[in-house]
C-alpha atoms as a PDB file:
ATOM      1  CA  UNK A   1       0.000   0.000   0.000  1.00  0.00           C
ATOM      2  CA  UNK A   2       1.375   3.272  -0.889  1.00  0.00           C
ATOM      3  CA  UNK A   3       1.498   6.526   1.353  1.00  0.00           C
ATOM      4  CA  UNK A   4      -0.906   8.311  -1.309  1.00  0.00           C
ATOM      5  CA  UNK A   5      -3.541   4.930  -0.175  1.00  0.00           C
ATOM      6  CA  UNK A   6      -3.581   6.371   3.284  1.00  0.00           C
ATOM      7  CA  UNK A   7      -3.279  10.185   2.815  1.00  0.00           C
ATOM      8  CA  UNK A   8      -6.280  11.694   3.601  1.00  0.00           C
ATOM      9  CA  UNK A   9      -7.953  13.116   0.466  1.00  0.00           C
ATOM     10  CA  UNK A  10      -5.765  10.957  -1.583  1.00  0.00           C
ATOM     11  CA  UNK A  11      -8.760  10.114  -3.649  1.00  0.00           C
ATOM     12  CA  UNK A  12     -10.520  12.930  -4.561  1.00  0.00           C
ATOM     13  CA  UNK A  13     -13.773  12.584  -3.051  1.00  0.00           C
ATOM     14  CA  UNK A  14     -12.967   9.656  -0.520  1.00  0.00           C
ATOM     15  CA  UNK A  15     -11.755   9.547   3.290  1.00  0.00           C
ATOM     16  CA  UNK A  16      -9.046   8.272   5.332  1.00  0.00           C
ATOM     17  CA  UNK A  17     -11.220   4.693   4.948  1.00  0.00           C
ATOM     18  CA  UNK A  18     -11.996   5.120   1.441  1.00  0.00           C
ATOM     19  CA  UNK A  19     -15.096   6.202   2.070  1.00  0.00           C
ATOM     20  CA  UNK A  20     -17.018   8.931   0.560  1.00  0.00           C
ATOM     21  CA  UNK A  21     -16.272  12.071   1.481  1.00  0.00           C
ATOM     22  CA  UNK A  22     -19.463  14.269   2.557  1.00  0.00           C
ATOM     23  CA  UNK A  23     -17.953  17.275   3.453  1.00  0.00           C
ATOM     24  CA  UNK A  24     -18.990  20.641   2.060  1.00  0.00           C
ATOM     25  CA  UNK A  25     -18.274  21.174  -1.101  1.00  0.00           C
ATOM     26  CA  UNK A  26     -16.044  17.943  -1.479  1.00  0.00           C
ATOM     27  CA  UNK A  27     -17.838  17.370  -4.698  1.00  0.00           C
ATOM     28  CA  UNK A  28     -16.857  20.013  -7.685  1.00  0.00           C
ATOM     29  CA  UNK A  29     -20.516  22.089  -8.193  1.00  0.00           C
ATOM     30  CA  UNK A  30     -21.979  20.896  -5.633  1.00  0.00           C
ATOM     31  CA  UNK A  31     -23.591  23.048  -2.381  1.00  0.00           C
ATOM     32  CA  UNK A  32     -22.914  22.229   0.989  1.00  0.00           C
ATOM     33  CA  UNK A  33     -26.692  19.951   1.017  1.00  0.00           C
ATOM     34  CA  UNK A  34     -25.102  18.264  -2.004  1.00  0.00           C
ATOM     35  CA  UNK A  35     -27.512  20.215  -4.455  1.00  0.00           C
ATOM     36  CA  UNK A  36     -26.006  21.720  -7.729  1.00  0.00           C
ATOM     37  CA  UNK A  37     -24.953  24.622  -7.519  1.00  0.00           C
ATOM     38  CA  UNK A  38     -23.682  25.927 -11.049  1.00  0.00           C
ATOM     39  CA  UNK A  39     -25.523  23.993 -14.170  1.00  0.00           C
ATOM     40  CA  UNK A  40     -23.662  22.133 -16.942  1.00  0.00           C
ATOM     41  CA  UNK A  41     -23.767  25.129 -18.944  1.00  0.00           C
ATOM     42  CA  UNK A  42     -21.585  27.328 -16.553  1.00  0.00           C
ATOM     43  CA  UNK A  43     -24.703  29.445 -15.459  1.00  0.00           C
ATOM     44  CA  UNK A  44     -24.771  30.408 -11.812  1.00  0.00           C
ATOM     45  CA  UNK A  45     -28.067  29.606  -9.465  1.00  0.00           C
ATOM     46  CA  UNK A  46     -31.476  28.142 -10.779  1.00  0.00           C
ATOM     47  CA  UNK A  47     -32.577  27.508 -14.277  1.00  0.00           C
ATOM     48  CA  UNK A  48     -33.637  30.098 -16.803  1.00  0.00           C
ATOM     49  CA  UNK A  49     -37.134  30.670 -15.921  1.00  0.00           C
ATOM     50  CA  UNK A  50     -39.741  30.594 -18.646  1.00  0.00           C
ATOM     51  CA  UNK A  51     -43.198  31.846 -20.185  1.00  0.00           C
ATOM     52  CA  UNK A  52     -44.596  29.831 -22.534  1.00  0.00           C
ATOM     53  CA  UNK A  53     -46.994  31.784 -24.832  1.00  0.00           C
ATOM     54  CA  UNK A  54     -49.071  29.524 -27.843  1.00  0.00           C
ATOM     55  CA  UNK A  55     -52.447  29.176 -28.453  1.00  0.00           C
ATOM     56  CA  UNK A  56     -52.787  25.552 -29.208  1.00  0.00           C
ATOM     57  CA  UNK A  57     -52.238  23.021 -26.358  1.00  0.00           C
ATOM     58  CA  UNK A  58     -50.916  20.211 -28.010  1.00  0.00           C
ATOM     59  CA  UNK A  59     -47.502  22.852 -29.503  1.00  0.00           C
ATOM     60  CA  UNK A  60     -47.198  24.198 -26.200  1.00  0.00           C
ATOM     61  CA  UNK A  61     -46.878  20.555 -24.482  1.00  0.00           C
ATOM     62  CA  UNK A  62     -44.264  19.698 -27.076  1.00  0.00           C
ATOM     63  CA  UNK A  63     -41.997  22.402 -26.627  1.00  0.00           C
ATOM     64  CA  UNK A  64     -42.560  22.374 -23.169  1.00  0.00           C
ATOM     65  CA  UNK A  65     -40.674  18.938 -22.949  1.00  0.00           C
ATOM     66  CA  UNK A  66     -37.951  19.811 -25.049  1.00  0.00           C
ATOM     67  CA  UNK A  67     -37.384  23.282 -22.386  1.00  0.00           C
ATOM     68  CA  UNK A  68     -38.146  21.298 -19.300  1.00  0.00           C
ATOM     69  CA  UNK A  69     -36.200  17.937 -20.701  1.00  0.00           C
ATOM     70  CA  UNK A  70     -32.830  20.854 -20.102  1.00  0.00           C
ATOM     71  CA  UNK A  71     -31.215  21.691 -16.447  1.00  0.00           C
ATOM     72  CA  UNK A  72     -31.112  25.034 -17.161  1.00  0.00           C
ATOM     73  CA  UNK A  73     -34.412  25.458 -18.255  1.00  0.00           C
ATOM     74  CA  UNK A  74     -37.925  25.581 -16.823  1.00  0.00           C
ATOM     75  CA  UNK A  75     -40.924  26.544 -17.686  1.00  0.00           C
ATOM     76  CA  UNK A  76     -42.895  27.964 -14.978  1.00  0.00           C
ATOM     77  CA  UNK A  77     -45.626  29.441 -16.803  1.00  0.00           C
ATOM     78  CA  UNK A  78     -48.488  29.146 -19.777  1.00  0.00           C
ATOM     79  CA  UNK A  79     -50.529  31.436 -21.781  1.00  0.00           C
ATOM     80  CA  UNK A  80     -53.208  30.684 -24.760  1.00  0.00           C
ATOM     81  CA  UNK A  81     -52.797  34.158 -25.890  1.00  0.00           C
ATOM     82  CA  UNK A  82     -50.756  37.170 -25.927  1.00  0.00           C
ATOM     83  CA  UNK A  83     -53.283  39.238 -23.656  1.00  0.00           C
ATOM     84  CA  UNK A  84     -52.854  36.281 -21.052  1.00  0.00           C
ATOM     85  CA  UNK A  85     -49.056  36.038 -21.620  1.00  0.00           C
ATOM     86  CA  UNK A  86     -49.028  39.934 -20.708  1.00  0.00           C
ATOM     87  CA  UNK A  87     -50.739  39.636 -17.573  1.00  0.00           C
ATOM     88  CA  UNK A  88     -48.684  36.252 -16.738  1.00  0.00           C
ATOM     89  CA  UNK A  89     -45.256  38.470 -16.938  1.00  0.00           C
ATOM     90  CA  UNK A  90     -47.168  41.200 -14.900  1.00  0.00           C
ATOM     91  CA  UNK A  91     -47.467  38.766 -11.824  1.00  0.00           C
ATOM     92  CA  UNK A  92     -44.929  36.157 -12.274  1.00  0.00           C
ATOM     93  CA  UNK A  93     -41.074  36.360 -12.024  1.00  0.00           C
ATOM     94  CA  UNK A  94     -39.672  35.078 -15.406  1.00  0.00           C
ATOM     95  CA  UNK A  95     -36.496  35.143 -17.084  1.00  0.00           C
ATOM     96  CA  UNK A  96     -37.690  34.451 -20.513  1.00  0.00           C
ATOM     97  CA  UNK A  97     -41.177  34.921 -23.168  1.00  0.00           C
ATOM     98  CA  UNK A  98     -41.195  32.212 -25.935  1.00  0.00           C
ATOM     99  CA  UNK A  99     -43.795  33.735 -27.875  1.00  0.00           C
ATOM    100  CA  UNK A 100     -46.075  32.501 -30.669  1.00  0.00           C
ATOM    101  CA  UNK A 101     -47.136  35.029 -33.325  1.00  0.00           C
ATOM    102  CA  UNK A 102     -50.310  34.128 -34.156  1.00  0.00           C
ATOM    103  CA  UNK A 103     -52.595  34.118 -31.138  1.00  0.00           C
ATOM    104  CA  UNK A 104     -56.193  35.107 -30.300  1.00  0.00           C
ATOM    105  CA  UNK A 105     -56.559  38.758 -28.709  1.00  0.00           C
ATOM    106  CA  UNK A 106     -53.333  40.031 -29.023  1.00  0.00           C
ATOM    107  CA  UNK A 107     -50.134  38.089 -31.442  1.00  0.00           C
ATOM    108  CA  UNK A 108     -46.746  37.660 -30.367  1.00  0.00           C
ATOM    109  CA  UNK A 109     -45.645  40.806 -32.153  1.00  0.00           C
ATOM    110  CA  UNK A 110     -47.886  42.627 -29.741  1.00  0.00           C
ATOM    111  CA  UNK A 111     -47.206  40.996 -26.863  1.00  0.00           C
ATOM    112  CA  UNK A 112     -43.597  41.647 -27.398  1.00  0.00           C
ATOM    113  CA  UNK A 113     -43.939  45.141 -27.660  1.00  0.00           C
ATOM    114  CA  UNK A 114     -46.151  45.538 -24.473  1.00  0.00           C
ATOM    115  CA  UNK A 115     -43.368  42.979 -22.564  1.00  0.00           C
ATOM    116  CA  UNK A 116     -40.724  45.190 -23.730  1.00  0.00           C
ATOM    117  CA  UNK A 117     -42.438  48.460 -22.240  1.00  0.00           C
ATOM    118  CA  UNK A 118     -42.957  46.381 -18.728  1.00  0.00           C
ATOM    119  CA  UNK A 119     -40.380  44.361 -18.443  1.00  0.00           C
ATOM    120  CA  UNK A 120     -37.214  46.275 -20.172  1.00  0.00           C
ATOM    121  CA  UNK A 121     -34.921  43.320 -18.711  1.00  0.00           C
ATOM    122  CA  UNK A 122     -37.456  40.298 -19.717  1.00  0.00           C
ATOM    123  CA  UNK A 123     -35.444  38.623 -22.729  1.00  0.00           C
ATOM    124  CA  UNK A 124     -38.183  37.327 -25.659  1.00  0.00           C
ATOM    125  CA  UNK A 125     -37.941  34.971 -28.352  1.00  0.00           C
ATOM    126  CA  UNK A 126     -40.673  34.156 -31.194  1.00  0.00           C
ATOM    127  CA  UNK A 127     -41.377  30.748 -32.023  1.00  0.00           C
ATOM    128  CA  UNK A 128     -43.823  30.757 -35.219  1.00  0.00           C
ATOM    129  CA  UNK A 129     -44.379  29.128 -38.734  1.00  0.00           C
ATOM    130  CA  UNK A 130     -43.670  32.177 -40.783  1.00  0.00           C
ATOM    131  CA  UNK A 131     -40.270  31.874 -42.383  1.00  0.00           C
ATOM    132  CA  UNK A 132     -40.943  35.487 -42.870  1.00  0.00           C
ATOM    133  CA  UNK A 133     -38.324  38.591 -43.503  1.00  0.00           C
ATOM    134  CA  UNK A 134     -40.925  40.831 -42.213  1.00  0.00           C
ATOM    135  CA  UNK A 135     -42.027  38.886 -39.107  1.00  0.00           C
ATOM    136  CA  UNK A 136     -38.325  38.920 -38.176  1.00  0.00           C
ATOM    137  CA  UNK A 137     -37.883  42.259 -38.652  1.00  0.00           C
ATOM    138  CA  UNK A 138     -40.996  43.300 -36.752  1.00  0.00           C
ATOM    139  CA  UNK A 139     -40.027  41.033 -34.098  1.00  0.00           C
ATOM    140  CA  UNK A 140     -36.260  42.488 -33.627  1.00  0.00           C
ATOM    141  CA  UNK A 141     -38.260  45.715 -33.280  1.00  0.00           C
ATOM    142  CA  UNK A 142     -40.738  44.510 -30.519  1.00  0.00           C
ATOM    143  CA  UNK A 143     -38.072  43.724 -28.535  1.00  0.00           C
ATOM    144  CA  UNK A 144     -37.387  40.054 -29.613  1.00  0.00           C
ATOM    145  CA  UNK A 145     -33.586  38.955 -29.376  1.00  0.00           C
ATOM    146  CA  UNK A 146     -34.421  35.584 -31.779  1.00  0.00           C
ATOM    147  CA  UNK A 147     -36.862  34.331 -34.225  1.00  0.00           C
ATOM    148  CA  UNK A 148     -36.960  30.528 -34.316  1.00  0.00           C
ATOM    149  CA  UNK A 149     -39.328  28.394 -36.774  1.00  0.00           C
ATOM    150  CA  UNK A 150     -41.812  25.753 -35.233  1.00  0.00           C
ATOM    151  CA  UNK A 151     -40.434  23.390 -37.935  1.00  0.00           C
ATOM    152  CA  UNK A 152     -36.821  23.139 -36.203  1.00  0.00           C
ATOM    153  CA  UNK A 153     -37.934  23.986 -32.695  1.00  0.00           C
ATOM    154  CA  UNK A 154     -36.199  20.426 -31.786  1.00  0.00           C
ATOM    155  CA  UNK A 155     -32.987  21.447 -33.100  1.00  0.00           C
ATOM    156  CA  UNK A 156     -32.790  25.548 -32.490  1.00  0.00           C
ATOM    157  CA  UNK A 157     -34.943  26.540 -29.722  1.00  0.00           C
ATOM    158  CA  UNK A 158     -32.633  25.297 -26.595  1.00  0.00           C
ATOM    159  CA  UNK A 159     -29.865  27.166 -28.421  1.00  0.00           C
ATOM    160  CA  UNK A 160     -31.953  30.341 -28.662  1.00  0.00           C
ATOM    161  CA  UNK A 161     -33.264  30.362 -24.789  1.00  0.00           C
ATOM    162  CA  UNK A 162     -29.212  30.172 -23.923  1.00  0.00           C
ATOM    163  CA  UNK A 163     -28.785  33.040 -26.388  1.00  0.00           C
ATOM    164  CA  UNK A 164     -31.073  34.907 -25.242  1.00  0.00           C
ATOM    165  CA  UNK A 165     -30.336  34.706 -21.445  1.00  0.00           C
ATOM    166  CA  UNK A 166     -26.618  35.336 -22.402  1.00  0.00           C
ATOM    167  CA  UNK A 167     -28.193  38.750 -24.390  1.00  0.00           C
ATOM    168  CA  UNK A 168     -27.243  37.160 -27.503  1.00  0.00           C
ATOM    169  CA  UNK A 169     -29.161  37.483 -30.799  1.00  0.00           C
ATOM    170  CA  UNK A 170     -30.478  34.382 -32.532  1.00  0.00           C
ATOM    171  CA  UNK A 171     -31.295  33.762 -36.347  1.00  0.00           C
ATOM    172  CA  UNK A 172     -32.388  30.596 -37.130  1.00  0.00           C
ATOM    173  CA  UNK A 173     -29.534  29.347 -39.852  1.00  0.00           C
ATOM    174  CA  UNK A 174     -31.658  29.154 -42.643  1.00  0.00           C
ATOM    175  CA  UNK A 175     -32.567  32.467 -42.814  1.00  0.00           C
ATOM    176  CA  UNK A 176     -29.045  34.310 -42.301  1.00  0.00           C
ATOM    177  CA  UNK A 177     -28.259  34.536 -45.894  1.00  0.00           C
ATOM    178  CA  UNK A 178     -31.799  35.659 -47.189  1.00  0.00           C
ATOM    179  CA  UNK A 179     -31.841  38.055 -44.758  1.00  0.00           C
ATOM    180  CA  UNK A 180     -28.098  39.619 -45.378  1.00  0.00           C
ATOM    181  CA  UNK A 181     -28.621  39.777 -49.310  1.00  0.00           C
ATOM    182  CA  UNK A 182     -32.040  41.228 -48.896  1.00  0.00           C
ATOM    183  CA  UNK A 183     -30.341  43.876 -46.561  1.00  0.00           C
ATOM    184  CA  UNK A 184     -27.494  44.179 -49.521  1.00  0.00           C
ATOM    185  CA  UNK A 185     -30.010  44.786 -52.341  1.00  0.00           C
ATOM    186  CA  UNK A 186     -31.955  46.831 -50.332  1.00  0.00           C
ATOM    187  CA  UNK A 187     -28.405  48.943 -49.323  1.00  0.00           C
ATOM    188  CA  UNK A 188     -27.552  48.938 -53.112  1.00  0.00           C
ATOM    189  CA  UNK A 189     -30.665  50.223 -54.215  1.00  0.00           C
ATOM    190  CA  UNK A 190     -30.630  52.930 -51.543  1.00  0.00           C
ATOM    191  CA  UNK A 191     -34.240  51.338 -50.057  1.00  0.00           C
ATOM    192  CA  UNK A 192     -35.193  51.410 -46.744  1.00  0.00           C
ATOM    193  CA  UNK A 193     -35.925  48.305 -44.763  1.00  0.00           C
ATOM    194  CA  UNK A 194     -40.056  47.685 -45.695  1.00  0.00           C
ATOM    195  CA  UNK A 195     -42.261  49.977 -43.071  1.00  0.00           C
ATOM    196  CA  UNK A 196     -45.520  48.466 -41.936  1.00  0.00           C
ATOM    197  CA  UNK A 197     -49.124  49.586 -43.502  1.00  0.00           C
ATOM    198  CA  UNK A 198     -50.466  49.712 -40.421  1.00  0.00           C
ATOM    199  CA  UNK A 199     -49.826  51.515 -36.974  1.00  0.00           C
ATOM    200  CA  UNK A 200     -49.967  49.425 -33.832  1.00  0.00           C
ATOM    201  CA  UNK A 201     -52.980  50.598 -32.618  1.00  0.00           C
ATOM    202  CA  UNK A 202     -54.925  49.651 -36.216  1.00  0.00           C
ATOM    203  CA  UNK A 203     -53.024  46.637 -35.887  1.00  0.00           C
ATOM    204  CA  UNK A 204     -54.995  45.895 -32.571  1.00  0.00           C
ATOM    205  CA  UNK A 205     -58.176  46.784 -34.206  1.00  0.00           C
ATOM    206  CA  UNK A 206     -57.440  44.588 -37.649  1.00  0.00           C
ATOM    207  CA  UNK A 207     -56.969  41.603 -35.407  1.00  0.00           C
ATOM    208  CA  UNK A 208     -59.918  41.847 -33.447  1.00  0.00           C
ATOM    209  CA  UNK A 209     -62.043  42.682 -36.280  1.00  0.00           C
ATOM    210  CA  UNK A 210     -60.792  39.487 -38.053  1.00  0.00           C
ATOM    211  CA  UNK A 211     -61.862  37.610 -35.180  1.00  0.00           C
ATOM    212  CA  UNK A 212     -65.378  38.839 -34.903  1.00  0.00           C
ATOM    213  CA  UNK A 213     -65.792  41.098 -31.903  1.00  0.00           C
ATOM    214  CA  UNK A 214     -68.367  43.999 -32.403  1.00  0.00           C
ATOM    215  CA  UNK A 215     -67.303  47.581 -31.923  1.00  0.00           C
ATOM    216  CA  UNK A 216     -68.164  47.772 -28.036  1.00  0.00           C
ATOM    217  CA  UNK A 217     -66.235  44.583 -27.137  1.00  0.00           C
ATOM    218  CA  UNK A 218     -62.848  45.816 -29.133  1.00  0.00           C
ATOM    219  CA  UNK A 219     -63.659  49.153 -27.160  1.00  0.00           C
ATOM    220  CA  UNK A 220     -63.786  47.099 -24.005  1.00  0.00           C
ATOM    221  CA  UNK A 221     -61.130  45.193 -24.518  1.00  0.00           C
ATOM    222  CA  UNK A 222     -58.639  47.967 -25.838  1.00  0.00           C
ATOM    223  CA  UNK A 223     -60.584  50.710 -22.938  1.00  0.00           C
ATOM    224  CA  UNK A 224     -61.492  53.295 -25.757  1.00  0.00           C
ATOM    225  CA  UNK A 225     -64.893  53.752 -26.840  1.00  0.00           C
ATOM    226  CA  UNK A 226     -66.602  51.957 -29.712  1.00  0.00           C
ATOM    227  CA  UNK A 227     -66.770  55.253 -31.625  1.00  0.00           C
ATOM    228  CA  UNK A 228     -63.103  55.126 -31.728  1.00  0.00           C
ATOM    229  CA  UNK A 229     -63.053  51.752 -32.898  1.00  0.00           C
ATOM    230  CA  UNK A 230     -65.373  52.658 -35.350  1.00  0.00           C
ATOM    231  CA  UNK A 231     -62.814  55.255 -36.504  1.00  0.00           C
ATOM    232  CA  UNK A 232     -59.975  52.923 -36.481  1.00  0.00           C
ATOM    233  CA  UNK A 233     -61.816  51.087 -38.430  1.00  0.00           C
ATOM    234  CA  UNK A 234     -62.687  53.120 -41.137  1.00  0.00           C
ATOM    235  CA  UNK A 235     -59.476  54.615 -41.435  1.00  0.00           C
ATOM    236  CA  UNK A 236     -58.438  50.926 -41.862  1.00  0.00           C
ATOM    237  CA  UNK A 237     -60.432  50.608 -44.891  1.00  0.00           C
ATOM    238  CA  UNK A 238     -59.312  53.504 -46.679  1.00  0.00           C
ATOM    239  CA  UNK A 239     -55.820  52.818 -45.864  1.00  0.00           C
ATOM    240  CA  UNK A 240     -55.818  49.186 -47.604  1.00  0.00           C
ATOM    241  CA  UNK A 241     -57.979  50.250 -50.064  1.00  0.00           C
ATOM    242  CA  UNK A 242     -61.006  47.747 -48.648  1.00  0.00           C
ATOM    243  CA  UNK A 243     -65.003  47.844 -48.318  1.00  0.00           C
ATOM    244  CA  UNK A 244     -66.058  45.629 -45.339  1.00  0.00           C
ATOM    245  CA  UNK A 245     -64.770  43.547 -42.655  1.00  0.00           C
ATOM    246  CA  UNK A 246     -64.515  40.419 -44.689  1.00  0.00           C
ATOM    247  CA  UNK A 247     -61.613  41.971 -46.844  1.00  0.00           C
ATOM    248  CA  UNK A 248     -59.926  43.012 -43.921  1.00  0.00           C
ATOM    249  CA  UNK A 249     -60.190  39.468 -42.220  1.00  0.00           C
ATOM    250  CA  UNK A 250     -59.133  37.973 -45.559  1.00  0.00           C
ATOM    251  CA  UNK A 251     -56.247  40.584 -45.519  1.00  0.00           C
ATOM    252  CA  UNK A 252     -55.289  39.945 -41.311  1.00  0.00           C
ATOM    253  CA  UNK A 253     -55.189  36.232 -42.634  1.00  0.00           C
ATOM    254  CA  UNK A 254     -52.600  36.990 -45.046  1.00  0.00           C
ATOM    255  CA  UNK A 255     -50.070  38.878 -42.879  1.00  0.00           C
ATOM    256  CA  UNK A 256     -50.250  36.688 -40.208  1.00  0.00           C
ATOM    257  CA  UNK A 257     -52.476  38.476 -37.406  1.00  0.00           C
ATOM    258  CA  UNK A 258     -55.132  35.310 -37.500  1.00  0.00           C
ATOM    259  CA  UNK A 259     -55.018  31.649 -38.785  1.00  0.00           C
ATOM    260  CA  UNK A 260     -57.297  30.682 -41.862  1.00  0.00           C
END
């Protein structure tokens, strides 16, 4: 037996006996109860903390088990829409919003913009269908530090939650070299980057329209009165060059605001 076989320590995480060693912080990462106290991923304290934010159950189970399957990610919370995800960040503390764009009430878009007014140091990703230029560039401007599709969300969306929390950017690969030579021809050609036709606030109104409320609900919902709807609404149809609220649900359809 060697003098290293009876030197206490001589086995990293073993006694004098050979037995193992339970004092505090014998055991790299651990606490002194033995918990974890550092992840895998070299991020101090608990996992990321996350809202989950899609209007169909069944998508929101399945990428809830690829966050929660991680050690360094949780998710704590669920909405069905953007209105609910809003008033979820309001009361609960999380790290994170993993947002879906199209949702009933209010889309991801909007949500993002209202999180980003509360909750300056929330970080938010989109997680949608749209492979989109427009949608990405919209949701960079709501406050959204990545844009991953629904179609890869098994391969890119752990990544982007780490980005994010690190204050990283995330483009889903595909899209990086679409999106640089549209920025180059658009550069070249002395274009700006495309501007939306509507304003937020029409946006609001658009959606709801789409998806049936009358004039007083949209009032109630947005707190302005249904005369101001009513406004909104016909400066909506001027603006697209429409005559009734089944063009402009046909047209909220096409950009993305409701599902067909």
């Amino acid at each position: 037996m060697t003098s290293a076989d009876m030197t206490p320590g001589g086995v990293p995480g073993t006694t004098r006996d050979g037995a193992p060693d339970t004092t505090p912080g014998s055991t790299p990462g651990t606490s002194r109860d033995g918990a974890r106290d550092i992840n895998p991923y070299g991020t101090p304290g608990a996992p990321t903390r996350i809202l989950l934010a899609d209007d169909h159950a069944l998508v929101r189970g399945g990428v809830r088990l690829i966050l929660d399957a991680e050690p360094d990610l949780t998710v704590v919370a669920e909405a069905a829409d953007g209105a609910e995800a809003v008033a979820l960040a309001r009361t609960q503390d999380v790290d994170l919003a993993v947002l879906d764009i199209s949702m009933p009430r209010m889309t991801g878009l909007q949500a993002a913009r209202e999180l980003s007014r509360l909750k300056p140091e929330l970080r938010i990703l989109i997680l949608t269908m749209y492979d989109n230029e427009q949608y990405f560039f919209e949701a960079l401007k709501a406050g959204a530090s990545g844009y991953v599709l629904k179609s890869v969300a098994d391969r890119d969306l752990v990544e982007a939650c780490r980005a994010a929390v690190r204050d990283e950017p995330f483009i889903y690969p595909g899209a990086e070299t679409a999106l640089i030579r549209t920025y180059l021809d658009r550069a070249e050609q002395g274009r700006p980057l495309p501007d939306k036709a509507v304003t937020e606030r029409e946006e609001e109104i658009l959606k709801l329209v789409a998806e049936g409320h009358s004039s007083k609900e949209i009032g109630d919902l947005l707190v302005i009165s249904p005369k101001t709807v009513e406004r909104h609404r016909a400066n909506l149809l001027q603006k697209l060059g429409m005559r009734d609220r089944l063009e402009l649900t046909r047209y909220a359809i096409r950009v993305g605001l409701i599902e067909p």
